[in-house]
PDB file of N, CA and C in Angstrom:
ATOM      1  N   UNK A   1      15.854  13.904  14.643  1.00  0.00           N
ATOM      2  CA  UNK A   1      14.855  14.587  15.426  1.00  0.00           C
ATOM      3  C   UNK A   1      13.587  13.757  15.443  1.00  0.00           C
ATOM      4  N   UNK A   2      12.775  13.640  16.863  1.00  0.00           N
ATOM      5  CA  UNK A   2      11.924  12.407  17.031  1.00  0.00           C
ATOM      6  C   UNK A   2      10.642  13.669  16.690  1.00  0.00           C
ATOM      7  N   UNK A   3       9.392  13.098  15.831  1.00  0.00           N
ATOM      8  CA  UNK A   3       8.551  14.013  15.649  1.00  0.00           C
ATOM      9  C   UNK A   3       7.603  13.589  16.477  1.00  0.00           C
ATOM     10  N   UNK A   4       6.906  14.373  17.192  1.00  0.00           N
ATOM     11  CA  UNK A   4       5.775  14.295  18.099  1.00  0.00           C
ATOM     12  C   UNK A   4       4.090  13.740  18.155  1.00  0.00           C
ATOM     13  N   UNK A   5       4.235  13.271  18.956  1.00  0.00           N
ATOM     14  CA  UNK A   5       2.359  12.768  18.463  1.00  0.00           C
ATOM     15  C   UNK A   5       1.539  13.844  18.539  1.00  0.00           C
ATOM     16  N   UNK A   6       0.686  14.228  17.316  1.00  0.00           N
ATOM     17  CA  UNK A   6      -0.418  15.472  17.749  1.00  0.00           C
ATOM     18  C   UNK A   6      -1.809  15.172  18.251  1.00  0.00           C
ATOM     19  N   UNK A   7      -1.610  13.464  17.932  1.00  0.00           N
ATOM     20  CA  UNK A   7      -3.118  12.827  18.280  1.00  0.00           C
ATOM     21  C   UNK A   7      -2.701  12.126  19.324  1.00  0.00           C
ATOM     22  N   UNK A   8      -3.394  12.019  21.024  1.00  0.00           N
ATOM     23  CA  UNK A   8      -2.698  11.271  21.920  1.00  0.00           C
ATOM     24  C   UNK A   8      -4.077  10.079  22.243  1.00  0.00           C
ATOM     25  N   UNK A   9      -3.258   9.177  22.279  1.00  0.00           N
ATOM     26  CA  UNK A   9      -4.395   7.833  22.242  1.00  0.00           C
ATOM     27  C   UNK A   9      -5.078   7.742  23.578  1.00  0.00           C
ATOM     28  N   UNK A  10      -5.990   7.285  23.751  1.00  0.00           N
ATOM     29  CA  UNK A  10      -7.136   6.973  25.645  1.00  0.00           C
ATOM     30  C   UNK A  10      -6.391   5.947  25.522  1.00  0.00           C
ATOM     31  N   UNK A  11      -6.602   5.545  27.118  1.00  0.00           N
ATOM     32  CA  UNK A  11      -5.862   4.120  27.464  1.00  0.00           C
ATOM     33  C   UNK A  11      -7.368   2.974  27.369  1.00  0.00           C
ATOM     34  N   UNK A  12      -7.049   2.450  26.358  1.00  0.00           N
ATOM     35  CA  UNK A  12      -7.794   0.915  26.221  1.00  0.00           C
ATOM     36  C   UNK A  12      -8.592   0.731  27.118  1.00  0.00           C
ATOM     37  N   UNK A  13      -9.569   0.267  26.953  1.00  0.00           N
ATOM     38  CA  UNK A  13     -10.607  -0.284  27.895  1.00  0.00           C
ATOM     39  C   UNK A  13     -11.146  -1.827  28.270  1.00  0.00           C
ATOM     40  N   UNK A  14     -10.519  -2.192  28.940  1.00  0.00           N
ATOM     41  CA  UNK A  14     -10.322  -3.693  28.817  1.00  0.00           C
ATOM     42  C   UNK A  14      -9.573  -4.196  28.088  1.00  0.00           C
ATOM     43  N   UNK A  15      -8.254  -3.712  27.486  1.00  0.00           N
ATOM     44  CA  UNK A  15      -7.652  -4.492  26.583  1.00  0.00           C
ATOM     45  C   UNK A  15      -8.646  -3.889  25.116  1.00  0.00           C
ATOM     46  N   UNK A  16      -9.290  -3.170  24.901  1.00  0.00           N
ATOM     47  CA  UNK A  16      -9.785  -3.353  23.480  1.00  0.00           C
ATOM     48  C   UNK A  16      -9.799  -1.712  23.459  1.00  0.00           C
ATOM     49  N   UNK A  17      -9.750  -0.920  22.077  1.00  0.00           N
ATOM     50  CA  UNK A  17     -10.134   0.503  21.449  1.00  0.00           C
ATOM     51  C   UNK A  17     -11.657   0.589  21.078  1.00  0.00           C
ATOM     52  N   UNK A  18     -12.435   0.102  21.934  1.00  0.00           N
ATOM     53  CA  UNK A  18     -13.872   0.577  21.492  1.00  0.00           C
ATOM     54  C   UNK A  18     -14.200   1.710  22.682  1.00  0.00           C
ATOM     55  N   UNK A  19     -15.228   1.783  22.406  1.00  0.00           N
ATOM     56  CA  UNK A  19     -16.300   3.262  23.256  1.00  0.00           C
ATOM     57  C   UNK A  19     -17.543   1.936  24.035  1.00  0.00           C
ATOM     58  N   UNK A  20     -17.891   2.616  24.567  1.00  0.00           N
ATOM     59  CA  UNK A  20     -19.126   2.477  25.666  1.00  0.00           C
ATOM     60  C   UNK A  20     -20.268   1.190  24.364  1.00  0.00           C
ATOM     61  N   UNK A  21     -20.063   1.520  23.016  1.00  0.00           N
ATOM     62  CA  UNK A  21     -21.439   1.126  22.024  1.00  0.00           C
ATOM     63  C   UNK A  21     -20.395   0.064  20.867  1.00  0.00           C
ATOM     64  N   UNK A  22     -19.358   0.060  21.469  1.00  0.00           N
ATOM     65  CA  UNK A  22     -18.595  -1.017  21.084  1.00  0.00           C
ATOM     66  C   UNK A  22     -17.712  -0.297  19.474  1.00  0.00           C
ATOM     67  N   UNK A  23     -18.194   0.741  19.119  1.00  0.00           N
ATOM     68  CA  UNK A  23     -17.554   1.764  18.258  1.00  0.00           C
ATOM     69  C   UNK A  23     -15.900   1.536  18.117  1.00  0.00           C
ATOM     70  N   UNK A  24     -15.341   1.314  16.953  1.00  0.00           N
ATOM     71  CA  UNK A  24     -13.416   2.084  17.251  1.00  0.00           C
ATOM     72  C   UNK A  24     -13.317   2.907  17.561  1.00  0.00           C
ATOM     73  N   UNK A  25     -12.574   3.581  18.469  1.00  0.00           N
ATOM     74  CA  UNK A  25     -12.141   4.616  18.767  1.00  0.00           C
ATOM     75  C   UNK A  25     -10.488   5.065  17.817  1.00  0.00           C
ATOM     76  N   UNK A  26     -11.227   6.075  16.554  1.00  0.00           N
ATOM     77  CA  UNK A  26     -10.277   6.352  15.667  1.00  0.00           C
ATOM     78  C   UNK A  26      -9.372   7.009  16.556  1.00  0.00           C
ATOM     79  N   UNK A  27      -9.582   8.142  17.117  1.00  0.00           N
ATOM     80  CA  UNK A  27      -8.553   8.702  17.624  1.00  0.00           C
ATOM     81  C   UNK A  27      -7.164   7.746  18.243  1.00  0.00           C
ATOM     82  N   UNK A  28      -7.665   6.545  19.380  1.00  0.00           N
ATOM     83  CA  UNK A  28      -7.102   6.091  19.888  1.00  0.00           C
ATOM     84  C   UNK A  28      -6.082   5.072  18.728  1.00  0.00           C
ATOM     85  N   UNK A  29      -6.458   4.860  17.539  1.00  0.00           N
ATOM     86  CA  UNK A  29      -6.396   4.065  17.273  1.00  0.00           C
ATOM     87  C   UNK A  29      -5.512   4.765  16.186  1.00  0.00           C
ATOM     88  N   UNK A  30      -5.419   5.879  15.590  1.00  0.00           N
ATOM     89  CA  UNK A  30      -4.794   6.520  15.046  1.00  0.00           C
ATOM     90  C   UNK A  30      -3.566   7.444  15.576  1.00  0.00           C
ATOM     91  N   UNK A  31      -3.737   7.196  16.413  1.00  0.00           N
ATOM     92  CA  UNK A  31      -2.626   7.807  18.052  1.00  0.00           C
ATOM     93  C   UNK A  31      -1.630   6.728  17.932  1.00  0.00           C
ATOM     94  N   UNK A  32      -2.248   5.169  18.194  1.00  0.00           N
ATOM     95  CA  UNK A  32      -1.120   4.147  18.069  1.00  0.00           C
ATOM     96  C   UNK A  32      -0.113   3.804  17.166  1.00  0.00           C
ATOM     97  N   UNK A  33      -1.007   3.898  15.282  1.00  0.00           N
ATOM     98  CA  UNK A  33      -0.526   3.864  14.247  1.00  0.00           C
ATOM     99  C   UNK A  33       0.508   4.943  14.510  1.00  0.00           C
ATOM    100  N   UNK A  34       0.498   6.079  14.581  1.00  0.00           N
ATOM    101  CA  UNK A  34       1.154   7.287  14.592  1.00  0.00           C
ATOM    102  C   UNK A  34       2.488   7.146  15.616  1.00  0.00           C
ATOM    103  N   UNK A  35       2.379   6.298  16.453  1.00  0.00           N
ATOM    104  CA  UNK A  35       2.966   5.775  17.298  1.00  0.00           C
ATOM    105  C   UNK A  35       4.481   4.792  16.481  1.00  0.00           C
ATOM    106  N   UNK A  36       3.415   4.234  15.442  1.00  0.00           N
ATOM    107  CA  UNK A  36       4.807   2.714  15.466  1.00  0.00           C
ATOM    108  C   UNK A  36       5.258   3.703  14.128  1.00  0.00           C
ATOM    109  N   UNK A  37       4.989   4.439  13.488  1.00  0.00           N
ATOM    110  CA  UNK A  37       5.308   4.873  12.593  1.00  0.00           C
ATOM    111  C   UNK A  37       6.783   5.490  12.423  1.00  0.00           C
ATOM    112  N   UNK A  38       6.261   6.397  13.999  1.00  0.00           N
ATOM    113  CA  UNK A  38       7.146   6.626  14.197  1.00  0.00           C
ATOM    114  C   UNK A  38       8.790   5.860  14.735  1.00  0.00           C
ATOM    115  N   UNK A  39       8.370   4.869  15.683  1.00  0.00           N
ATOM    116  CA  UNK A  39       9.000   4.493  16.015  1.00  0.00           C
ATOM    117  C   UNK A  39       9.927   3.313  15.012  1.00  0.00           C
ATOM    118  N   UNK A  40       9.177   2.985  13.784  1.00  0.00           N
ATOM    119  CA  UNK A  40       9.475   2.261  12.814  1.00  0.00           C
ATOM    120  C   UNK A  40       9.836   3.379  11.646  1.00  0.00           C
ATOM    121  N   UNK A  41      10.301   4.377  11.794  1.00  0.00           N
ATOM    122  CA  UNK A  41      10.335   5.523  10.411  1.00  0.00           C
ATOM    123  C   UNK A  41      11.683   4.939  10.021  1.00  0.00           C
ATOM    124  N   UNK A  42      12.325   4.531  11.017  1.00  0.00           N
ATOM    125  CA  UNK A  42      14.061   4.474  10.035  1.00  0.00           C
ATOM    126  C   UNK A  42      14.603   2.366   9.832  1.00  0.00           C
ATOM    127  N   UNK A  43      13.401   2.286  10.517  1.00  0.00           N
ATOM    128  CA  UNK A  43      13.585   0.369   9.797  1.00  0.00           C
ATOM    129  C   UNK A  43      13.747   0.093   8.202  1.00  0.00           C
ATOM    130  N   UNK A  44      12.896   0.893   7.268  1.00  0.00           N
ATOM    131  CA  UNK A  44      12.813   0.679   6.018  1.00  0.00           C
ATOM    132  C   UNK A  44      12.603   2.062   4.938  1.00  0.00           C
ATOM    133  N   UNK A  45      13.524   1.807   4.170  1.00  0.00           N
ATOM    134  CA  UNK A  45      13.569   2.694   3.094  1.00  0.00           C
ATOM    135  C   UNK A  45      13.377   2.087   1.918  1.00  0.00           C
ATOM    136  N   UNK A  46      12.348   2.693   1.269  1.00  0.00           N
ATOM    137  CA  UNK A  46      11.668   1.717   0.092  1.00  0.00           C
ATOM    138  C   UNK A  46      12.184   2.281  -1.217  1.00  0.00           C
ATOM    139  N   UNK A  47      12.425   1.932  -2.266  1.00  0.00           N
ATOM    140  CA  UNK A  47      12.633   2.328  -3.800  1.00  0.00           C
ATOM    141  C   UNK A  47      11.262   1.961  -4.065  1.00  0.00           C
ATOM    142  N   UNK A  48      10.519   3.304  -5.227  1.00  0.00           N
ATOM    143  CA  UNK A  48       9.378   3.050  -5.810  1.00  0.00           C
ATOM    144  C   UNK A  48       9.608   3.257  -7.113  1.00  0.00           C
ATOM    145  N   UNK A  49       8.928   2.391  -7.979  1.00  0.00           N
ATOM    146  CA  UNK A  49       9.105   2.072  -9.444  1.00  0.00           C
ATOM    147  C   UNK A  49       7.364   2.163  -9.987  1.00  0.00           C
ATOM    148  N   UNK A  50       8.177   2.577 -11.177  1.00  0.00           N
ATOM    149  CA  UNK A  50       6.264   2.280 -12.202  1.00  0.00           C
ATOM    150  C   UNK A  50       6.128   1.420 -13.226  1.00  0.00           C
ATOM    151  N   UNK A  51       5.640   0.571 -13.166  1.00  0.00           N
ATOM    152  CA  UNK A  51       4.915  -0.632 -13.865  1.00  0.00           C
ATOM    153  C   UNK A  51       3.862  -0.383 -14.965  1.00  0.00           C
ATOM    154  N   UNK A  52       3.697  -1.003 -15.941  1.00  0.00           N
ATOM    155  CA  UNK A  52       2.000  -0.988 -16.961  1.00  0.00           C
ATOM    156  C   UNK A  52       2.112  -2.710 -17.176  1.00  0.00           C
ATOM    157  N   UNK A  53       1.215  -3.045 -15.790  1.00  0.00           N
ATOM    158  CA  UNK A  53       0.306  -4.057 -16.202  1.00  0.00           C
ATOM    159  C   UNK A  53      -0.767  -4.403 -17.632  1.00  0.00           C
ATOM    160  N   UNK A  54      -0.849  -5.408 -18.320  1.00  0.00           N
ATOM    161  CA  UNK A  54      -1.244  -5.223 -19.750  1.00  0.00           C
ATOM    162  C   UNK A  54      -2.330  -6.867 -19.497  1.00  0.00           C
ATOM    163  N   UNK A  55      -3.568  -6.865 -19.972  1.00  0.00           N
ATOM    164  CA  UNK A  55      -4.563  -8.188 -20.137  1.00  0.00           C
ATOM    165  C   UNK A  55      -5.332  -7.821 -20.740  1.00  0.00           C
ATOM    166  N   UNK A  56      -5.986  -9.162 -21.381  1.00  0.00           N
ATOM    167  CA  UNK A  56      -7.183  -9.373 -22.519  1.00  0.00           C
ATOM    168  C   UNK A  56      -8.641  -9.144 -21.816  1.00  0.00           C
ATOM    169  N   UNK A  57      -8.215  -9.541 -20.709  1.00  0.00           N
ATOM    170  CA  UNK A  57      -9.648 -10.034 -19.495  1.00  0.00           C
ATOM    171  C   UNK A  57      -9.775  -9.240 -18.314  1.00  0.00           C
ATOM    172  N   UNK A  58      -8.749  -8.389 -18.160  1.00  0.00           N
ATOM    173  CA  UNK A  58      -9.693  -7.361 -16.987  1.00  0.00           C
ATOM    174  C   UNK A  58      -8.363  -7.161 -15.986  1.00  0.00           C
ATOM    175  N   UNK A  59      -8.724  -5.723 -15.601  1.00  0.00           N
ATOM    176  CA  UNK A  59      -8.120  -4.874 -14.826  1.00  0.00           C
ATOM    177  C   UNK A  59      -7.342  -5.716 -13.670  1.00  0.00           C
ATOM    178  N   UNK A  60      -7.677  -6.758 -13.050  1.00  0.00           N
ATOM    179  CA  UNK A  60      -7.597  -7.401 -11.848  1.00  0.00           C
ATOM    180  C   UNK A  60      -6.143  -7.893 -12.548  1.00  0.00           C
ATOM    181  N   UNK A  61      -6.460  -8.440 -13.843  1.00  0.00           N
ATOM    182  CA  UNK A  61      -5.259  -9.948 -14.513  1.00  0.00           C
ATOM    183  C   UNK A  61      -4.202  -8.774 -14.924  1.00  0.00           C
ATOM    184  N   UNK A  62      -4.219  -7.265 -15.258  1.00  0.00           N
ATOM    185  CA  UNK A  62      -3.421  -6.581 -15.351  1.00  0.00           C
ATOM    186  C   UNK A  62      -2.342  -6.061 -14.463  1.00  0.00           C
ATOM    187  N   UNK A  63      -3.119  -5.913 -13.022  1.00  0.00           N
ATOM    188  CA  UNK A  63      -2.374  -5.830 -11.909  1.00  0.00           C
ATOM    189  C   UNK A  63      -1.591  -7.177 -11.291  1.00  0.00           C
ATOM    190  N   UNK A  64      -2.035  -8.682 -11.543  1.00  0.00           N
ATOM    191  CA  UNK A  64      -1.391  -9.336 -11.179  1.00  0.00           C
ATOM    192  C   UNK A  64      -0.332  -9.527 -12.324  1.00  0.00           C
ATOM    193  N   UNK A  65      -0.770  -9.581 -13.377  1.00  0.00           N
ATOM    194  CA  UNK A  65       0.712  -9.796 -14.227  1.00  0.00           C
ATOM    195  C   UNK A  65       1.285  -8.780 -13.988  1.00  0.00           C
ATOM    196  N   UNK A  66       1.436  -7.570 -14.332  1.00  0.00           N
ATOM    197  CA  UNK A  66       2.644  -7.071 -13.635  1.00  0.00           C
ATOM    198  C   UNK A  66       3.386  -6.953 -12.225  1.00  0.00           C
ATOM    199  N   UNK A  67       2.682  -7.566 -10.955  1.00  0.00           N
ATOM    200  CA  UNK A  67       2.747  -7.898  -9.952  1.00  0.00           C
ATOM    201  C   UNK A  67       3.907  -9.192 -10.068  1.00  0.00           C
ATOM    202  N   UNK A  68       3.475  -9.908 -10.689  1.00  0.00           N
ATOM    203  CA  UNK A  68       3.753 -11.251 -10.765  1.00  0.00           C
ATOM    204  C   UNK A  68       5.170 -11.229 -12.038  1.00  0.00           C
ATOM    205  N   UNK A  69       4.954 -10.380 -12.849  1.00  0.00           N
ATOM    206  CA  UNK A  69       6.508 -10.265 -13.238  1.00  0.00           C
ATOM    207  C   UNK A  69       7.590  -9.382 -12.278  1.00  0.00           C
ATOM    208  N   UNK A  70       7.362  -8.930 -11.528  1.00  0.00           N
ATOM    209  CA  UNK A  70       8.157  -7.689 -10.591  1.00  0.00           C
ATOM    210  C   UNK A  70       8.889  -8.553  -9.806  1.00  0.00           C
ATOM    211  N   UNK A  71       8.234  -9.407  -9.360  1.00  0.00           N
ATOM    212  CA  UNK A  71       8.422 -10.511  -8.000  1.00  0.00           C
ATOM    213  C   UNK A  71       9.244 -11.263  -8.542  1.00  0.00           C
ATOM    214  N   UNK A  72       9.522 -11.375  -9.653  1.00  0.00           N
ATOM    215  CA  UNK A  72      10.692 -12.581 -10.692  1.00  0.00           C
ATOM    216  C   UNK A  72      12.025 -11.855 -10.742  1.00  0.00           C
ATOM    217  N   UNK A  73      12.200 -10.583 -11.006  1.00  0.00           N
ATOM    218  CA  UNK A  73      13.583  -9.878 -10.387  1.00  0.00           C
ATOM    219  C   UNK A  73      13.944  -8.747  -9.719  1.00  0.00           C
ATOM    220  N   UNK A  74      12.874  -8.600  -8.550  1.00  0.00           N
ATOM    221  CA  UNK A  74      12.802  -7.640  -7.475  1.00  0.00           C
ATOM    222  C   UNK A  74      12.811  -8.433  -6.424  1.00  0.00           C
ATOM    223  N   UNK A  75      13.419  -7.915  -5.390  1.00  0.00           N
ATOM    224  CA  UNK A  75      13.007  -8.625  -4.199  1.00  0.00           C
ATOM    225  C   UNK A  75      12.307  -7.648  -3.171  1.00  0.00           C
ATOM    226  N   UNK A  76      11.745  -8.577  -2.410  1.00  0.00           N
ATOM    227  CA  UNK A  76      11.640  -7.709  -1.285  1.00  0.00           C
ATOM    228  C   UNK A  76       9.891  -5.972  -1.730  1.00  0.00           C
ATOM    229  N   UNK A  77       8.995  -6.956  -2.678  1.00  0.00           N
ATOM    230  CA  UNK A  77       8.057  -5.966  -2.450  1.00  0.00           C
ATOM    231  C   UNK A  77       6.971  -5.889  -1.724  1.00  0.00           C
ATOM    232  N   UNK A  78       6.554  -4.429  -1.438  1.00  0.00           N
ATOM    233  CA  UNK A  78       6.011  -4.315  -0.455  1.00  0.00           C
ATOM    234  C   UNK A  78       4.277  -4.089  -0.644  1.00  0.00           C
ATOM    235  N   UNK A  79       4.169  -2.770  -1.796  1.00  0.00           N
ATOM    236  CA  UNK A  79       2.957  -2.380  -1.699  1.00  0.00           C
ATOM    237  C   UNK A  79       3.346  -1.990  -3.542  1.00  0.00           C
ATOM    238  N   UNK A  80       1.891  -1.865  -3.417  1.00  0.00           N
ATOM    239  CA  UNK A  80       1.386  -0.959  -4.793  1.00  0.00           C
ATOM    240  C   UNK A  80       0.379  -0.438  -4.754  1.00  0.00           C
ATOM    241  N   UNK A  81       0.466   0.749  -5.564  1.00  0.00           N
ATOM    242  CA  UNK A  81      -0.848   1.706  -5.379  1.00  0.00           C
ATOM    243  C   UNK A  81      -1.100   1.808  -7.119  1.00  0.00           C
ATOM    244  N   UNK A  82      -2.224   1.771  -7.718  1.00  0.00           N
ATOM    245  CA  UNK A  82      -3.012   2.439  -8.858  1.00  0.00           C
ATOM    246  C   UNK A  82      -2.781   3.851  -9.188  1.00  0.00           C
ATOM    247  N   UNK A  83      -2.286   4.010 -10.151  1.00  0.00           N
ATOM    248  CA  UNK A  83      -1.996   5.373 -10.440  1.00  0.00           C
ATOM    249  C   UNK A  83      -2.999   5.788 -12.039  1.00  0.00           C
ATOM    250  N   UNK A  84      -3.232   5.101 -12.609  1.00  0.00           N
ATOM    251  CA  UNK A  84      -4.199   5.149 -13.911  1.00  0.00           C
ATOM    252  C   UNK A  84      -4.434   3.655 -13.961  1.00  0.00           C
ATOM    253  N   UNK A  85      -5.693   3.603 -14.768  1.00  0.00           N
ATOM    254  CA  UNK A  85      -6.384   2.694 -16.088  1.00  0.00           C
ATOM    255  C   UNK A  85      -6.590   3.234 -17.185  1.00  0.00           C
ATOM    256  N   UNK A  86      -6.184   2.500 -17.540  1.00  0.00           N
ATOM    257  CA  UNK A  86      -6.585   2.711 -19.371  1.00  0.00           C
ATOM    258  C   UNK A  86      -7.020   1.397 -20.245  1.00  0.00           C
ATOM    259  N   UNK A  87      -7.138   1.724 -21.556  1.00  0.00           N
ATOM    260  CA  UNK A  87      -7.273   0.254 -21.924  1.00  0.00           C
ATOM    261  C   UNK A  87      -7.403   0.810 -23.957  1.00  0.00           C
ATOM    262  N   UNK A  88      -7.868  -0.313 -24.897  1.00  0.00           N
ATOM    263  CA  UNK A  88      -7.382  -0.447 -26.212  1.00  0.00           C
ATOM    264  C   UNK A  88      -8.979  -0.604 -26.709  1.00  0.00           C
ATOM    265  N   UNK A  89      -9.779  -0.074 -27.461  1.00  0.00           N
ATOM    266  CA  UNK A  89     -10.866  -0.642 -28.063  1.00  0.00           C
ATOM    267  C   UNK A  89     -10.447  -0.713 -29.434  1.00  0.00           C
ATOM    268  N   UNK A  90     -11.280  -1.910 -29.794  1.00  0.00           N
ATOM    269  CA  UNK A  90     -11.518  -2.007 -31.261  1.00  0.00           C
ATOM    270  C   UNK A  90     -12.672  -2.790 -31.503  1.00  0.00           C
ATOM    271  N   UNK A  91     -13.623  -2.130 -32.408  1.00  0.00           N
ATOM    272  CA  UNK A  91     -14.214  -2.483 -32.879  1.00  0.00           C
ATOM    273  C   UNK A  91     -15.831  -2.150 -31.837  1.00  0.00           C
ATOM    274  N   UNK A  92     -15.605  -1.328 -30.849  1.00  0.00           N
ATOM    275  CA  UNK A  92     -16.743  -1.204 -30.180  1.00  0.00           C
ATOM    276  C   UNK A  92     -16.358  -2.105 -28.630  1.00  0.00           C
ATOM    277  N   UNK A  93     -15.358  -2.723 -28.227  1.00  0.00           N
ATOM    278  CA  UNK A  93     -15.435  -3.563 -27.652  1.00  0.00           C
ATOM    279  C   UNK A  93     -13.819  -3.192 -26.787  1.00  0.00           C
ATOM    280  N   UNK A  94     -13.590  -3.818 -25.814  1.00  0.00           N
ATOM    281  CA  UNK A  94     -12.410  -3.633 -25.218  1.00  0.00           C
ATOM    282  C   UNK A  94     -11.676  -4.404 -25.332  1.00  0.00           C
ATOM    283  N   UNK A  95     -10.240  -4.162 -26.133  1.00  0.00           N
ATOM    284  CA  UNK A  95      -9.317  -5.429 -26.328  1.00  0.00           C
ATOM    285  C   UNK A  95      -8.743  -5.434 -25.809  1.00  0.00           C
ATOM    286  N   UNK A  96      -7.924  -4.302 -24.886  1.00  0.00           N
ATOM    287  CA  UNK A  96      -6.855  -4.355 -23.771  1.00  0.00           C
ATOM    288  C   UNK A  96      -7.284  -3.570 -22.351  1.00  0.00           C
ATOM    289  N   UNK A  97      -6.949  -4.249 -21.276  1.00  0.00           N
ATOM    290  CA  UNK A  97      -6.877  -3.004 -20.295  1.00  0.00           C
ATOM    291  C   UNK A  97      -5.266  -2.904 -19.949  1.00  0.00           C
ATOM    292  N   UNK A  98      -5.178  -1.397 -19.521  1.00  0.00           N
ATOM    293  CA  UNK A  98      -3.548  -1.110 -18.758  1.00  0.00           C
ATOM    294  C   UNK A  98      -3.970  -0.470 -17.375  1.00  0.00           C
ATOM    295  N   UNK A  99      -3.037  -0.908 -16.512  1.00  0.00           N
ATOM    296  CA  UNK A  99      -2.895  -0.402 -15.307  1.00  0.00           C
ATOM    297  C   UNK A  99      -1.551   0.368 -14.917  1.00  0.00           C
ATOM    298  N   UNK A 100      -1.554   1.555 -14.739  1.00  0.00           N
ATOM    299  CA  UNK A 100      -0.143   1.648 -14.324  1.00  0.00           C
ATOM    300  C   UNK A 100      -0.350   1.429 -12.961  1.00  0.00           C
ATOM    301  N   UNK A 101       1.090   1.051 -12.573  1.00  0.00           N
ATOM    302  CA  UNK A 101       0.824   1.394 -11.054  1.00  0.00           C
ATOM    303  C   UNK A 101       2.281   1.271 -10.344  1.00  0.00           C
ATOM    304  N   UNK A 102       2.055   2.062  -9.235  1.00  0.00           N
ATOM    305  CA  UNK A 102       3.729   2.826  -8.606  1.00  0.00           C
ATOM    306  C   UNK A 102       3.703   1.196  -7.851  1.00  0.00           C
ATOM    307  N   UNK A 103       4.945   1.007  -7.457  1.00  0.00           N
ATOM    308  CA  UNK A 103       4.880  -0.324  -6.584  1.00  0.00           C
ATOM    309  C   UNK A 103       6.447  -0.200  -5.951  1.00  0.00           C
ATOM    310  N   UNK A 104       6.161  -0.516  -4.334  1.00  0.00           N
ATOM    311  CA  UNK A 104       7.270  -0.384  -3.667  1.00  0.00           C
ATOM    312  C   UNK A 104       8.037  -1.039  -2.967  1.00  0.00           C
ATOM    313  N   UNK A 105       9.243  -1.029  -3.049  1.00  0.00           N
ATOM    314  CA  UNK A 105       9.720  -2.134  -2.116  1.00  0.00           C
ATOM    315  C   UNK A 105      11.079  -1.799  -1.138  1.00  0.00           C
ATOM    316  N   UNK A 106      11.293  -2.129  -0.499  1.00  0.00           N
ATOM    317  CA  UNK A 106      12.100  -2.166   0.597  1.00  0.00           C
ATOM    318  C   UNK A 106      13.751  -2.604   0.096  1.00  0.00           C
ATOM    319  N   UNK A 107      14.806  -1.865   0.452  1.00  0.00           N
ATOM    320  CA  UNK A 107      15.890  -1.634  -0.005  1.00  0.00           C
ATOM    321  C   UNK A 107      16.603  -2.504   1.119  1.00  0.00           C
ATOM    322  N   UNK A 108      17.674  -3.481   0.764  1.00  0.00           N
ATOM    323  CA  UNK A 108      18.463  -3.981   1.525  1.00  0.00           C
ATOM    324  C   UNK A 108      19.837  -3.227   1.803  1.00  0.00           C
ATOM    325  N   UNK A 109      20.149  -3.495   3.310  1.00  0.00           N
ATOM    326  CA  UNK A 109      21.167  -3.003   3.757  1.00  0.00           C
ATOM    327  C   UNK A 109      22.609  -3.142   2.889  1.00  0.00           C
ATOM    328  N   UNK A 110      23.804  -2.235   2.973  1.00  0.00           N
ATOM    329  CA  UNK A 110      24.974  -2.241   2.497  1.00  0.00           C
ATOM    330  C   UNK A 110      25.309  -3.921   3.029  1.00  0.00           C
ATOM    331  N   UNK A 111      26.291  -4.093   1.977  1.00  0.00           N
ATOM    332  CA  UNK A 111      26.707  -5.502   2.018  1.00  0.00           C
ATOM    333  C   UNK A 111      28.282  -5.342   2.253  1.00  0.00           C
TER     334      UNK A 111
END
């Protein structure tokens, strides 16, 4: 069953989604997204997994190391989203940060 657009996009104005003051026009522009979404809903089916990124030096080096180990025997990822921080003190000071975070990727066809 094809689901319907509830937001219907203006037709472009010159080739571009602005207004009269050079503005985006969200609507229009959220009409389109809504558009390929649909039309892209059954291209990809993703498996999502949860990760705890772990560093000495900061939130950023937590998300790429576990980023960066995923990519060594996953294929095919797509996105990740932040789901907590946390982190380890001792001594007054921060010795660890953790990141969890959901991360998704795209499932290959039957073989």
């Amino acid at each position: 069953m094809k689901r319907s657009r509830k937001v219907q996009a203006i037709a472009a104005r010159a080739g571009a989604m602005t207004g009269r003051d050079g503005a985006i026009d969200f609507a229009a522009k959220t009409g389109m997204l809504n558009q390929m979404a649909v039309a892209n809903a059954d291209d990809h089916i993703y498996r999502v997994i949860e990760l705890v990124g772990t560093s000495e030096d900061s939130i950023e080096d937590a998300i790429t190391s576990a980023i960066s180990r995923a990519d060594k025997t996953l294929r095919n990822l797509r996105w990740f989203e932040v789901l907590r921080t946390s982190g380890h003190i001792v001594d007054g000071g921060v010795r660890h940060y953790q990141v969890t975070l959901k991360v998704g990727f795209t499932m290959e066809g039957p073989h």
